[in-house]
N, C-alpha and C. Protein backbone atom coordinates (compact mmCIF):
# COMPACT_ATOMS: atom_id res chain seq x y z
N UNK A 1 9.26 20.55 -3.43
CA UNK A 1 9.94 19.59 -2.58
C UNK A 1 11.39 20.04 -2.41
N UNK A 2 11.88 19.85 -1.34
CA UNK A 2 12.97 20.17 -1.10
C UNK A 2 14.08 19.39 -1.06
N UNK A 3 15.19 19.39 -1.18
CA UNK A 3 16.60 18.22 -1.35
C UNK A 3 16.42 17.47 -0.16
N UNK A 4 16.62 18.11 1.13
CA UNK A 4 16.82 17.82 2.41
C UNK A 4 15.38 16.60 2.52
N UNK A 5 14.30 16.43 1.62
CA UNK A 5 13.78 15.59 2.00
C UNK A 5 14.04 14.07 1.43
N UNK A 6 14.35 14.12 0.32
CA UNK A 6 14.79 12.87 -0.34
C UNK A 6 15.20 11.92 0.58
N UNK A 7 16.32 12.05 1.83
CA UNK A 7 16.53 10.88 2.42
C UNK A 7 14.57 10.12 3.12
N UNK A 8 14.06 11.31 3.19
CA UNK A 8 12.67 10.53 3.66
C UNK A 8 11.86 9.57 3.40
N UNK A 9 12.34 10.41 2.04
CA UNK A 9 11.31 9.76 1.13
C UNK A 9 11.75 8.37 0.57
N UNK A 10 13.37 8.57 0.76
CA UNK A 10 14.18 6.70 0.09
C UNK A 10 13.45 6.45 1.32
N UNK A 11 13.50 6.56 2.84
CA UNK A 11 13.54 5.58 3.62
C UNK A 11 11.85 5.35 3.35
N UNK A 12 10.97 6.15 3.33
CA UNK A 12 9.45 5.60 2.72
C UNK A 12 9.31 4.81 1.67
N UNK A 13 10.10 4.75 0.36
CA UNK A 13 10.55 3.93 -0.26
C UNK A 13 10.70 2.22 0.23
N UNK A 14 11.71 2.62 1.01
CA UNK A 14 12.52 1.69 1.42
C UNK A 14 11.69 0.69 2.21
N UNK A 15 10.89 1.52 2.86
CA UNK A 15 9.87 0.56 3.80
C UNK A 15 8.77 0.07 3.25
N UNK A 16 8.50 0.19 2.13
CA UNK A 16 7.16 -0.35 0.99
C UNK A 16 7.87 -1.24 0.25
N UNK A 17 9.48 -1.42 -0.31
CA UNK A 17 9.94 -2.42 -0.76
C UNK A 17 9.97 -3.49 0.22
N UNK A 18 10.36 -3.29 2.04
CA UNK A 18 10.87 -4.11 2.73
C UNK A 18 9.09 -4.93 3.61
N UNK A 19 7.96 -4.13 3.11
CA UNK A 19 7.20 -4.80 3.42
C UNK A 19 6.37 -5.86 2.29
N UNK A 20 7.23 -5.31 1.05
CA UNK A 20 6.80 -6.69 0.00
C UNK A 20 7.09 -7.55 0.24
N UNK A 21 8.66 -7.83 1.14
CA UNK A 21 9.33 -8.86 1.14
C UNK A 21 8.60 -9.70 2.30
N UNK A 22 7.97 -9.71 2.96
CA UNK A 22 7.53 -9.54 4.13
C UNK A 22 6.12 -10.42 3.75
N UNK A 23 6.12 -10.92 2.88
CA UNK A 23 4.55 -12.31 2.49
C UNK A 23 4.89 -13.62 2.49
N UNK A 24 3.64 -13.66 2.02
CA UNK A 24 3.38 -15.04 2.22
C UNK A 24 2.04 -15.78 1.43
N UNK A 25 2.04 -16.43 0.63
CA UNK A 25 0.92 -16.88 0.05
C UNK A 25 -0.18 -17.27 0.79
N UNK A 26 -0.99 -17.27 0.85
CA UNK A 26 -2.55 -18.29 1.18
C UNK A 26 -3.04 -19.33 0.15
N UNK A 27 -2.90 -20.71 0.23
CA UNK A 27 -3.60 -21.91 -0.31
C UNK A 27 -4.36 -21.51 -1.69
N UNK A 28 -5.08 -20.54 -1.45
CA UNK A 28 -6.57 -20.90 -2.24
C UNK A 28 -6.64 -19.32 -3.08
N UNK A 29 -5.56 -18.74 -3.03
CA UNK A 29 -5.30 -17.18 -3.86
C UNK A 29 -4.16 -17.00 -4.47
N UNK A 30 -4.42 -16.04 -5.67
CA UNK A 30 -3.03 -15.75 -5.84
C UNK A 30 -2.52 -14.19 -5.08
N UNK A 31 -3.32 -14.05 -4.40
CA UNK A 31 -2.83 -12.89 -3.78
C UNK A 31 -2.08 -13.13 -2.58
N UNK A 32 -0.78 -12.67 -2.80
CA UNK A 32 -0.14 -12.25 -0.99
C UNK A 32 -0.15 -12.36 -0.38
N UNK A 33 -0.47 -12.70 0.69
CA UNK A 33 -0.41 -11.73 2.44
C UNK A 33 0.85 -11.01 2.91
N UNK A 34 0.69 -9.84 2.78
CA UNK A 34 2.10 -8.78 2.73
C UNK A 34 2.27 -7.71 4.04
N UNK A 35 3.50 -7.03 4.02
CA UNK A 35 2.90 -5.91 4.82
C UNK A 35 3.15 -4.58 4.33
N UNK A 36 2.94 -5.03 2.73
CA UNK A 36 3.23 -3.19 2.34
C UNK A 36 2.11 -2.39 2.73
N UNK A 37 0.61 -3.27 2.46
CA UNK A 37 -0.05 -1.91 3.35
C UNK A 37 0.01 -1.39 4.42
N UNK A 38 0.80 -2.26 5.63
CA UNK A 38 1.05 -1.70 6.72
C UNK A 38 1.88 -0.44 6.66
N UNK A 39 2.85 -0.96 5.95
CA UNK A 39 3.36 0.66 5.51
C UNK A 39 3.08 1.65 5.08
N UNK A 40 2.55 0.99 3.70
CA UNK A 40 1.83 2.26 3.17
C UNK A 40 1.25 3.41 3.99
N UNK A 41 -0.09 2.26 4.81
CA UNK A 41 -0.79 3.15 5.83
C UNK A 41 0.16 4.34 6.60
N UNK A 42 1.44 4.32 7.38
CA UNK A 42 2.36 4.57 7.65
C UNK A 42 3.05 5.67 7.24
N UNK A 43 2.93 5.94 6.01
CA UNK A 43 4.02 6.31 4.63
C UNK A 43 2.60 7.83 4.30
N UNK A 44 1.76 6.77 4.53
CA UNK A 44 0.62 8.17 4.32
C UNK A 44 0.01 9.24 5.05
N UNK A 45 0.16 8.52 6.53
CA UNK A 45 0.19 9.29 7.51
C UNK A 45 0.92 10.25 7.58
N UNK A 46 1.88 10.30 7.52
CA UNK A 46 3.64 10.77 7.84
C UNK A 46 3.71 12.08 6.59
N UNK A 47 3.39 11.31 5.43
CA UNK A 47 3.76 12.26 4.18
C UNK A 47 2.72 13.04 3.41
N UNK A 48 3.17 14.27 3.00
CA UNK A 48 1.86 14.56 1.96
C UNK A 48 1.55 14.21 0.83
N UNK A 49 -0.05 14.42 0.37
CA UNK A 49 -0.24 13.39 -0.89
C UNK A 49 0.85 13.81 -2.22
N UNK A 50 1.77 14.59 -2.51
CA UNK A 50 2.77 14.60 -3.44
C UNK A 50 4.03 13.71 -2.99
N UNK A 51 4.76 13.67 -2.14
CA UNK A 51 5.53 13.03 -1.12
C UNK A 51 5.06 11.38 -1.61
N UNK A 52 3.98 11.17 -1.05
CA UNK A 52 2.94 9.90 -0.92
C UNK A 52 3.32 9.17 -2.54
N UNK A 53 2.64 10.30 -3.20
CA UNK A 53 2.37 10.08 -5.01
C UNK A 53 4.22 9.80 -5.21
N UNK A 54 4.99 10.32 -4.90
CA UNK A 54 6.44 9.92 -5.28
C UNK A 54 6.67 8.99 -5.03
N UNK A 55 6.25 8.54 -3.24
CA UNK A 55 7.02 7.43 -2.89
C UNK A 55 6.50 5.84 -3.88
N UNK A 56 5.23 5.94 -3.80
CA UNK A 56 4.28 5.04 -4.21
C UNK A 56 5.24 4.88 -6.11
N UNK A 57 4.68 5.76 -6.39
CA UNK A 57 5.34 5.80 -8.10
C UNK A 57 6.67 5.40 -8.48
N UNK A 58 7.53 5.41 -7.34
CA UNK A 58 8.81 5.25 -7.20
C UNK A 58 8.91 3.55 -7.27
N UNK A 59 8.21 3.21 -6.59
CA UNK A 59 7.51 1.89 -6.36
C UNK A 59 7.63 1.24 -7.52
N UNK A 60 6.19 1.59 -7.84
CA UNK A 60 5.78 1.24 -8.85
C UNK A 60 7.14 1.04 -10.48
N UNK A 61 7.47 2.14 -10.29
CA UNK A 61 8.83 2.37 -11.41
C UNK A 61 9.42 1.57 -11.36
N UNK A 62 10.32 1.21 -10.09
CA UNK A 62 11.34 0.35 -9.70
C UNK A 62 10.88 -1.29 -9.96
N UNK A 63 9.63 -1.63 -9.24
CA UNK A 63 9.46 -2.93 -10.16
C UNK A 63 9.16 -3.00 -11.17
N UNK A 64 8.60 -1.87 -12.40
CA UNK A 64 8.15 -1.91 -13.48
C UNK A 64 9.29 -2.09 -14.69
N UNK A 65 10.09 -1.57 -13.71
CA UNK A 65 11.68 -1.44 -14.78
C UNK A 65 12.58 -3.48 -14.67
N UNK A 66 11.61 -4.00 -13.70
CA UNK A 66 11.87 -5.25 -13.15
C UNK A 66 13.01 -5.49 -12.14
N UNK A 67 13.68 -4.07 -11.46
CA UNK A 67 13.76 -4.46 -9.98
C UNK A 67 13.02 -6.12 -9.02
N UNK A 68 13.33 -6.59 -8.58
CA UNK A 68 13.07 -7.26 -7.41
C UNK A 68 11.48 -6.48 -6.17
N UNK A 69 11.12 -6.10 -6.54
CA UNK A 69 10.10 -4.82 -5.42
C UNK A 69 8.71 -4.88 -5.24
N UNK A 70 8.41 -6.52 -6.32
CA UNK A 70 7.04 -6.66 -5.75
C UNK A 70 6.96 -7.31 -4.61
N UNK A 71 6.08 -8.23 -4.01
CA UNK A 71 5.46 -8.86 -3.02
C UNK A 71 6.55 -10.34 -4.06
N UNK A 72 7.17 -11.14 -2.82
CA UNK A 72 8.15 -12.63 -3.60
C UNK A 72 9.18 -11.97 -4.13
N UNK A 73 9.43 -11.09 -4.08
CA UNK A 73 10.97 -10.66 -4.88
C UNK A 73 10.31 -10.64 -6.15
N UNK A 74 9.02 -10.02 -6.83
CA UNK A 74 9.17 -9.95 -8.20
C UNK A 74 9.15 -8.77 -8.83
N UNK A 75 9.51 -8.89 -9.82
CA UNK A 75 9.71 -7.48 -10.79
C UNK A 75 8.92 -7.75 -12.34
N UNK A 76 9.11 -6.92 -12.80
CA UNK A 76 8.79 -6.34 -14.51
C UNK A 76 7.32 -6.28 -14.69
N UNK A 77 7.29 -6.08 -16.27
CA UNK A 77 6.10 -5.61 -16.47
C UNK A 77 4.90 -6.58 -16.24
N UNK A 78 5.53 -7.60 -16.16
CA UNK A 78 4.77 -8.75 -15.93
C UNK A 78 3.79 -8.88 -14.43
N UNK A 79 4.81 -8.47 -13.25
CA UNK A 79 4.57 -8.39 -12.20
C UNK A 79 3.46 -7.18 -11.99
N UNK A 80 3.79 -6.07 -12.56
CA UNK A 80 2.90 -4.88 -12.66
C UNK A 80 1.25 -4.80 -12.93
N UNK A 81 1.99 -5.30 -14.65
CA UNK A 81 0.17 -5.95 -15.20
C UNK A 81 -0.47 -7.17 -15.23
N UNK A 82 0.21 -7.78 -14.36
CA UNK A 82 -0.66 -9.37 -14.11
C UNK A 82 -1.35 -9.12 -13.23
N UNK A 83 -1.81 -10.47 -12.62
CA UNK A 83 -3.37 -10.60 -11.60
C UNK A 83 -3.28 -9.96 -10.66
N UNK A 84 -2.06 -9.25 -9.90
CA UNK A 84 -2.18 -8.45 -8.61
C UNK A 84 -2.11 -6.94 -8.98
N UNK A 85 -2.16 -6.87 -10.02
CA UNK A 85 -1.10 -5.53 -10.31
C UNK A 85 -2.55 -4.38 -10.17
N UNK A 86 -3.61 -4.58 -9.98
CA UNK A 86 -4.67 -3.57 -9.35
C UNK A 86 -4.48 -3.26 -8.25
N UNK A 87 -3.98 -4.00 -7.89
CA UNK A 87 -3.54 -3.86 -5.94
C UNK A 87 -1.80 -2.53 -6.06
N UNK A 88 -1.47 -2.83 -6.84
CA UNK A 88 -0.11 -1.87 -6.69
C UNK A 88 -0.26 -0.64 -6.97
N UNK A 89 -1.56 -0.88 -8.11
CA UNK A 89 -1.94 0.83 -8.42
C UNK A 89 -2.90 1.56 -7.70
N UNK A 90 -3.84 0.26 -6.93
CA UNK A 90 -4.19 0.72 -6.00
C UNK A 90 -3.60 1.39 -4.91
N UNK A 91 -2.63 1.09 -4.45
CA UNK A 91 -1.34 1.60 -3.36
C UNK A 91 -1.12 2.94 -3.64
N UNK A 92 -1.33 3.68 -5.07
CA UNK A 92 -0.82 4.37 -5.97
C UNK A 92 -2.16 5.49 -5.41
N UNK A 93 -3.31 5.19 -5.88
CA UNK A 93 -4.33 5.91 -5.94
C UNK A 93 -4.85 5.88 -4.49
N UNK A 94 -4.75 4.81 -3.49
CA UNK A 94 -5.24 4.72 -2.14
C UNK A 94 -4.23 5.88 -1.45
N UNK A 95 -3.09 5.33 -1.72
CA UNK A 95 -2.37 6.59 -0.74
C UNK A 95 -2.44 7.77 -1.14
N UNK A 96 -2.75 8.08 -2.02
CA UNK A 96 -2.69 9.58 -2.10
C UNK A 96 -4.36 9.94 -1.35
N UNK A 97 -5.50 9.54 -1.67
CA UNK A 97 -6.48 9.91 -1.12
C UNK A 97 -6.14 9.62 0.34
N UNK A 98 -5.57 8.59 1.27
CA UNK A 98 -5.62 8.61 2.54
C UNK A 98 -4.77 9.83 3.00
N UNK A 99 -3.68 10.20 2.27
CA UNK A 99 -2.77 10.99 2.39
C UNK A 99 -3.71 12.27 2.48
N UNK A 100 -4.74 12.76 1.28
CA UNK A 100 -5.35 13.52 1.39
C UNK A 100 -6.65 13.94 2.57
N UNK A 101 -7.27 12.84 2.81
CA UNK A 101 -8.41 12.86 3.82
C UNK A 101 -8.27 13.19 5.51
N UNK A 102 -6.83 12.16 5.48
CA UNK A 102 -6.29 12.07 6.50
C UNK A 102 -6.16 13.65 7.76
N UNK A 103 -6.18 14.98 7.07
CA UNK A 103 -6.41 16.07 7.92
C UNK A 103 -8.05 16.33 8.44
N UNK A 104 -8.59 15.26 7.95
CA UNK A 104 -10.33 15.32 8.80
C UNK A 104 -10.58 13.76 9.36
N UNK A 105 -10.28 12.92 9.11
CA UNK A 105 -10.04 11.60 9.91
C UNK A 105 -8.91 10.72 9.42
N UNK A 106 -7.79 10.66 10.50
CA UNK A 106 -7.25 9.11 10.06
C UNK A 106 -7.72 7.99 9.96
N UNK A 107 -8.43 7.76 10.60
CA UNK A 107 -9.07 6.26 10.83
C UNK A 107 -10.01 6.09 9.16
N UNK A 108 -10.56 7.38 9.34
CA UNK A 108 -11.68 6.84 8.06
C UNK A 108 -10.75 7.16 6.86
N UNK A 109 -9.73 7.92 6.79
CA UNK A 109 -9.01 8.09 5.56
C UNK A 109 -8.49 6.50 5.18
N UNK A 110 -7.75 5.83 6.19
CA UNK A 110 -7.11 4.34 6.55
C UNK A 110 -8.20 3.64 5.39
N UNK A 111 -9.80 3.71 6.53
CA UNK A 111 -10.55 2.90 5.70
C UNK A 111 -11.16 2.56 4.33
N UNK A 112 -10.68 4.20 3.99
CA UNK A 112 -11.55 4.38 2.63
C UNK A 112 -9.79 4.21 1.83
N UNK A 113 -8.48 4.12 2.23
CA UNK A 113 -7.96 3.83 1.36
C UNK A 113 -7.86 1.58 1.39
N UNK A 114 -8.44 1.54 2.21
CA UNK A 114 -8.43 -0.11 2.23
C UNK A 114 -9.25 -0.39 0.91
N UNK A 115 -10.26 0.22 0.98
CA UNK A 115 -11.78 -0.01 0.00
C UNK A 115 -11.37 0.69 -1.36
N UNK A 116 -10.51 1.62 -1.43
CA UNK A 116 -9.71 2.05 -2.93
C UNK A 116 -8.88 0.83 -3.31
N UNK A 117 -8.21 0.37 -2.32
CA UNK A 117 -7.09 -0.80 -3.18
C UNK A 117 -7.79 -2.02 -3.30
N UNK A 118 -9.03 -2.42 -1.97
CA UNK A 118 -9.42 -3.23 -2.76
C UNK A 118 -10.51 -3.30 -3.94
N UNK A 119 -11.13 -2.53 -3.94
CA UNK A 119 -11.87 -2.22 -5.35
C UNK A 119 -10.63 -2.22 -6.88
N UNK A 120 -9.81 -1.54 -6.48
CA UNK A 120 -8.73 -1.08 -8.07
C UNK A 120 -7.96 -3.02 -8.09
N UNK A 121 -8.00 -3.34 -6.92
CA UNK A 121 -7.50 -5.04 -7.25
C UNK A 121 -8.44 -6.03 -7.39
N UNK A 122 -9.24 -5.70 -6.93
CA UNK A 122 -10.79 -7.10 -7.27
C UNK A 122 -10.64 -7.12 -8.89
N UNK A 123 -11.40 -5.71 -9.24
CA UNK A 123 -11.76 -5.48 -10.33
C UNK A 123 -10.83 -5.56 -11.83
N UNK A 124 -9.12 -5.20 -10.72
CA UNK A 124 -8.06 -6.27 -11.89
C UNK A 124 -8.19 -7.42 -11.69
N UNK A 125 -7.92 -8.04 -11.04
CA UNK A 125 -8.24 -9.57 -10.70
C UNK A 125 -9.06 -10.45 -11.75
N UNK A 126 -10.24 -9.77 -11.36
CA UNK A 126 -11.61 -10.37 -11.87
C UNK A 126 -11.59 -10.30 -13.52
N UNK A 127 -10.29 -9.35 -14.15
CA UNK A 127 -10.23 -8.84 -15.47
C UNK A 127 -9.43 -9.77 -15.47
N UNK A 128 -8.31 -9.76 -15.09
CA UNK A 128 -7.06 -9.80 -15.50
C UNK A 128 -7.16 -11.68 -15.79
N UNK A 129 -7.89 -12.50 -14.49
CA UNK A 129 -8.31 -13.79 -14.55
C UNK A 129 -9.41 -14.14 -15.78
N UNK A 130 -9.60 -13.48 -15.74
CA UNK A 130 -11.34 -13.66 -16.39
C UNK A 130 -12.73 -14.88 -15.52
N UNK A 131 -12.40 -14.05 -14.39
CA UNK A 131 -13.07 -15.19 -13.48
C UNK A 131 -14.49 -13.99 -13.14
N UNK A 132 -15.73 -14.13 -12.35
CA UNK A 132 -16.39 -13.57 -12.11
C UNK A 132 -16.09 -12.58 -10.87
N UNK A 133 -16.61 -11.28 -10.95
CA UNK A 133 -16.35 -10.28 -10.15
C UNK A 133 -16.58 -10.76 -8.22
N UNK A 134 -17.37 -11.87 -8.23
CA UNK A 134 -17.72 -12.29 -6.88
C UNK A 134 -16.54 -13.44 -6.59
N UNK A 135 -15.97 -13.90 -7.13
CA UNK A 135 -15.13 -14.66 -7.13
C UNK A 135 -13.56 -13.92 -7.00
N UNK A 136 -13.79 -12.86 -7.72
CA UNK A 136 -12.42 -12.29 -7.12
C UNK A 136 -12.51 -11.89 -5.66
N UNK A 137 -13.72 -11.12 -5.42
CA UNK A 137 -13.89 -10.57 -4.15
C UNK A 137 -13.71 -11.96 -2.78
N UNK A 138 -13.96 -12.65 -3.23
CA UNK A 138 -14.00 -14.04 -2.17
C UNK A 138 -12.32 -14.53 -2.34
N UNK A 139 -11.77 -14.45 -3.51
CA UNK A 139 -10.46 -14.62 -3.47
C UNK A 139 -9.51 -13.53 -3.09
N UNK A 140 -9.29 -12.30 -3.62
CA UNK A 140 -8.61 -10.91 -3.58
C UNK A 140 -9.47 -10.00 -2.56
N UNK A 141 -10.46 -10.53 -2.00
CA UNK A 141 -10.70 -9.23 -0.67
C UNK A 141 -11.05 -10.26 0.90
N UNK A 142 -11.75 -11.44 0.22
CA UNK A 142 -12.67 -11.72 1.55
C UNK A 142 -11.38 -11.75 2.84
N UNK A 143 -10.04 -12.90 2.42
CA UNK A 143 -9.24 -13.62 3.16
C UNK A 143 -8.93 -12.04 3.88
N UNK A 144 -8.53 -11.60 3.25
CA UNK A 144 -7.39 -10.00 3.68
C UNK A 144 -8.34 -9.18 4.50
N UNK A 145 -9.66 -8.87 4.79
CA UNK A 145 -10.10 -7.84 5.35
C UNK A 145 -9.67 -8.38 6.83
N UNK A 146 -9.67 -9.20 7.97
CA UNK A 146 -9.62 -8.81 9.62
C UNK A 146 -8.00 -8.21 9.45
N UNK A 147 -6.90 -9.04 8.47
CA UNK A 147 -5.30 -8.81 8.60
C UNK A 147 -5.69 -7.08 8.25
N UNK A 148 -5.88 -6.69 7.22
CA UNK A 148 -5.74 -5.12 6.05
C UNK A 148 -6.95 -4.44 7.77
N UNK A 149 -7.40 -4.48 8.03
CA UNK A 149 -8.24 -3.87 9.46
C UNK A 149 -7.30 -3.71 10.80
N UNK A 150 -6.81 -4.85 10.84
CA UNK A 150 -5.93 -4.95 11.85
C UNK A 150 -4.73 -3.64 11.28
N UNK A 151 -3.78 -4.11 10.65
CA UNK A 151 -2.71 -3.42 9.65
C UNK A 151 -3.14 -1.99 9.71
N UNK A 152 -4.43 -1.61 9.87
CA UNK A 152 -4.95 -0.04 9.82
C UNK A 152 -4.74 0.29 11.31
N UNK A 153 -5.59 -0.35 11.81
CA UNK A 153 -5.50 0.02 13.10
C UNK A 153 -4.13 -0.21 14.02
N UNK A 154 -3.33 -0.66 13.80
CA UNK A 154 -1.96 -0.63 14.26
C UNK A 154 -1.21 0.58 13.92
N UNK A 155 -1.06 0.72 12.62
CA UNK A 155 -0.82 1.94 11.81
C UNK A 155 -1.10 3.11 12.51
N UNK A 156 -1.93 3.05 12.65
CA UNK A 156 -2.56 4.28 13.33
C UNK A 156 -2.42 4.56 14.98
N UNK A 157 -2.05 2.97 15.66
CA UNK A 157 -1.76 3.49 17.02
C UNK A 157 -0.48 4.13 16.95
N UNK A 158 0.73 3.29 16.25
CA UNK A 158 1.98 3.71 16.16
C UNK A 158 2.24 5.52 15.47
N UNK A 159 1.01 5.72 14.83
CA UNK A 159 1.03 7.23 14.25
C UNK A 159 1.05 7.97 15.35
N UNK A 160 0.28 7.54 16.48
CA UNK A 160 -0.62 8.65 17.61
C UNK A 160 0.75 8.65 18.20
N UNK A 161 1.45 7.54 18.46
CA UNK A 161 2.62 7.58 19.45
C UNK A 161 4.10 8.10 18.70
N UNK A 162 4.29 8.14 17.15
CA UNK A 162 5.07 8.78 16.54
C UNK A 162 5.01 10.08 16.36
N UNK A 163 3.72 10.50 16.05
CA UNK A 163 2.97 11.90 15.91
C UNK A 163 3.70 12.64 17.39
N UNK A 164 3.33 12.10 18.53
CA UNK A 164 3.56 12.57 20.12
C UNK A 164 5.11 13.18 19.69
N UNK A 165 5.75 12.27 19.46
CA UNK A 165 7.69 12.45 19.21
C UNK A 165 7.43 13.26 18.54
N UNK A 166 6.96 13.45 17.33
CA UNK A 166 7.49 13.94 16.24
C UNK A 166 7.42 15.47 17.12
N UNK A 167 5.99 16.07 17.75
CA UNK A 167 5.77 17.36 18.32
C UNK A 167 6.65 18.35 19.69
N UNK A 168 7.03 17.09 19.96
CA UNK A 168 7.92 16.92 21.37
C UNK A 168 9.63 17.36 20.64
N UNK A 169 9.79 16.39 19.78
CA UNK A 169 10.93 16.68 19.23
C UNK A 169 11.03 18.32 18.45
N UNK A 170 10.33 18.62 17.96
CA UNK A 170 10.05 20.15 16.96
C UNK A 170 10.11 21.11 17.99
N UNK A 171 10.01 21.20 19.61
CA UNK A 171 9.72 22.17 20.65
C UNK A 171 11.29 22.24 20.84
C-alpha cells in the first residue's frame, strides 16, 4: 500500500462511520436500519480486498477502542460483542469476499456479501440472545432484506456511473 492512498482510505473510513450515523430503529428488533451497508457495498466496489480488510478493521478498531462508530453513536467492547456485533464482523468478512468476487460479478459479489453478513449476524444474534435461530432470522434478516436489496442495487448503479468518471478521468 502506498502513502498517497491513506487519504482514500480515511475517506472510506469516513463513509462507513457516517453511514452508522445514518439509522434508525424498527419497533420489533434490536437491529438498526442503517446505511453502512450502503457504503460498504460502495467501499468494496471501489477498493481492493486488502484496502477493504483495512478500511472495515479500522472500523471495527475505532469502535472497539469505544469511539462513537457504531450504528446510534455507540462504541466499546460492548457495542462490538453484543447482539449486533455479527453484523460488524460480518462487514469485516462480507467485504472482503465482495471485494474479492467482484472482478467476475458485481451484482452477485453484492449478493453473496448480503448473505455473509446476514448469516455472521443471525447466527450472533440467535447466540448472543439466546433466542431460537428462526427467530433471529425473522428479527435480524426478514425486516432488512427489500432495504439491504435495494442498498445493493443502488450501489451498484452509482458504481457503473462512478466507474464511467473514474475511466474518463485516467485518459
Amino acid at each position: 500500500m502506498k502513502v498517497r492512498q491513506i487519504p482514500y482510505l480515511a475517506l472510506g473510513l469516513a463513509l462507513l462511520i457516517l453511514g452508522s450515523y445514518l439509522s434508525f430503529y424498527i419497533p420489533f428488533t434490536q437491529i438498526p436500519f442503517t446505511l453502512q451497508v450502503f457504503f460498504l457495498f460502495l467501499i468494496t466496489l471501489y477498493f481492493s480486498p486488502v484496502e477493504t480488510f483495512f478500511i472495515v478493521f479500522a472500523y471495527l478498531l475505532l469502535g472497539g477502542i469505544g469511539l462513537p462508530v457504531f450504528a446510534g453513536g455507540k462504541g466499546g467492547l460492548n457495542a462490538l460483542f453484543g447482539p449486533t456485533g455479527g453484523y460488524l464482523f460480518g462487514f469485516l468478512i462480507g467485504g472482503i469476499i465482495i471485494s474479492m468476487v467482484k472482478k467476475y460479478s458485481e451484482i452477485l459479489a453484492l449478493f453473496l456479501g448480503i448473505l455473509i453478513i446476514y448469516l455472521t449476524g443471525s447466527i450472533w444474534l440467535s447466540n448472543s440472545l439466546k433466542i431460537s435461530y428462526y427467530k433471529a432470522l425473522i428479527t435480524g434478516v426478514l425486516p432488512f432484506i427489500p432495504y439491504d436489496f435495494a442498498k445493493a442495487l443502488i450501489s451498484y448503479l452509482i458504481w457503473q456511473r462512478l466507474k464511467k468518471q473514474l475511466k474518463t478521468n485516467k485518459s
